[in-house]
Structure formats: structure tokens, C-alpha cells
Protein backbone atom coordinates (compact mmCIF):
# COMPACT_ATOMS: atom_id res chain seq x y z
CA UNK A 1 -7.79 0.35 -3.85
CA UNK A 2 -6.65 -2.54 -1.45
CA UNK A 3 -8.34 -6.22 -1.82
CA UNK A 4 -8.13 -8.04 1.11
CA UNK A 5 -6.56 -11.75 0.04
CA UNK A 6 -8.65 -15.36 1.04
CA UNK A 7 -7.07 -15.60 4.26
CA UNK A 8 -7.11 -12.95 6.90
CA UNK A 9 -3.83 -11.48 8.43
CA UNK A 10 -1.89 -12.30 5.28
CA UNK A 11 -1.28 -9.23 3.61
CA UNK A 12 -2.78 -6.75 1.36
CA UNK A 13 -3.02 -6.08 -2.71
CA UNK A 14 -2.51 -2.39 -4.03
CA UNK A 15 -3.13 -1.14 -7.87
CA UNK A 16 -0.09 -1.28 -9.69
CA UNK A 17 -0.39 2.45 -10.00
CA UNK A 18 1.15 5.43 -8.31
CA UNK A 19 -2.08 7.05 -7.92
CA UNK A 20 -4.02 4.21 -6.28
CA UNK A 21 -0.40 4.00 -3.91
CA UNK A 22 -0.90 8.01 -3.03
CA UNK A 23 -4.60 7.64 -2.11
CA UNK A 24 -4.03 4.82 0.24
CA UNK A 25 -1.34 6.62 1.70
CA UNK A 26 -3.65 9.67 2.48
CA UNK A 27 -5.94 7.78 3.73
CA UNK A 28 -4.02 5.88 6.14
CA UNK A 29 -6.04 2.91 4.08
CA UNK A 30 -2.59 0.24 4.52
CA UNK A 31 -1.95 1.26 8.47
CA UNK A 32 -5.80 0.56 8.58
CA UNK A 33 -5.59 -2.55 7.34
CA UNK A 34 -2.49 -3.83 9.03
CA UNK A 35 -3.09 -2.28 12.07
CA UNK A 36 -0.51 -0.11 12.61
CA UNK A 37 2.28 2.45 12.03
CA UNK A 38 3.47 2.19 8.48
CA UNK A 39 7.15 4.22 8.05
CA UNK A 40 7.71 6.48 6.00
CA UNK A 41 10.75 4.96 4.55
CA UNK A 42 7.93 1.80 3.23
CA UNK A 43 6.54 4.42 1.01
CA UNK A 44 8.96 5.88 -0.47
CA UNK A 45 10.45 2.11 -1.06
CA UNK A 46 6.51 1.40 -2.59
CA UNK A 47 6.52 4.90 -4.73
CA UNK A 48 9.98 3.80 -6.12
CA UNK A 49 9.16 0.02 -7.56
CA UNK A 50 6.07 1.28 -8.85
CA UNK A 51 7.76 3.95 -10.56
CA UNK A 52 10.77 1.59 -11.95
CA UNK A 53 8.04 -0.64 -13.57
CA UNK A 54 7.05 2.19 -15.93
């Protein structure tokens, strides 16, 4: 799922995978962990690199 990195407030790792991506979304799992409101637009943007890397 998400790791968080060494230092807090810096950002967030996801699986390279489009499954791991779609159960974060559902979960709200990235707006948890940034604290807020995460546009829809920013997924689809996610959904399409991890898809291109295939």
C-alpha cells in the first residue's frame, strides 16, 4: 500500500501497480495521508503513468 518516507510531510510511495493505485483510491488511503482533497483529475493522471509503464 503506501510507505510513509524518513521524513514526515514529504510525500508518499504507492506500488507500482494499478491495483494497489485503485485500493488506495477507495479507501481515501492518499487524502488520508496528505490531509486533504485529492482531485479527481490526480487519479486519472496516476492510473495513466502506471498504465504507460506496462
Amino acid at each position: 500500500m503506501i510507505e510513509h518516507g524518513k521524513l514526515p510531510g514529504r510525500g508518499a510511495y504507492l506500488c507500482d501497480n494499478i491495483e494497489c493505485l485503485e485500493k488506495a483510491i477507495k479507501s481515501k488511503r492518499i487524502e488520508k495521508n496528505f490531509e486533504m482533497k485529492i482531485e479527481e483529475e490526480i487519479y486519472e493522471n496516476l492510473r495513466g503513468v502506471m498504465i504507460d509503464k506496462k
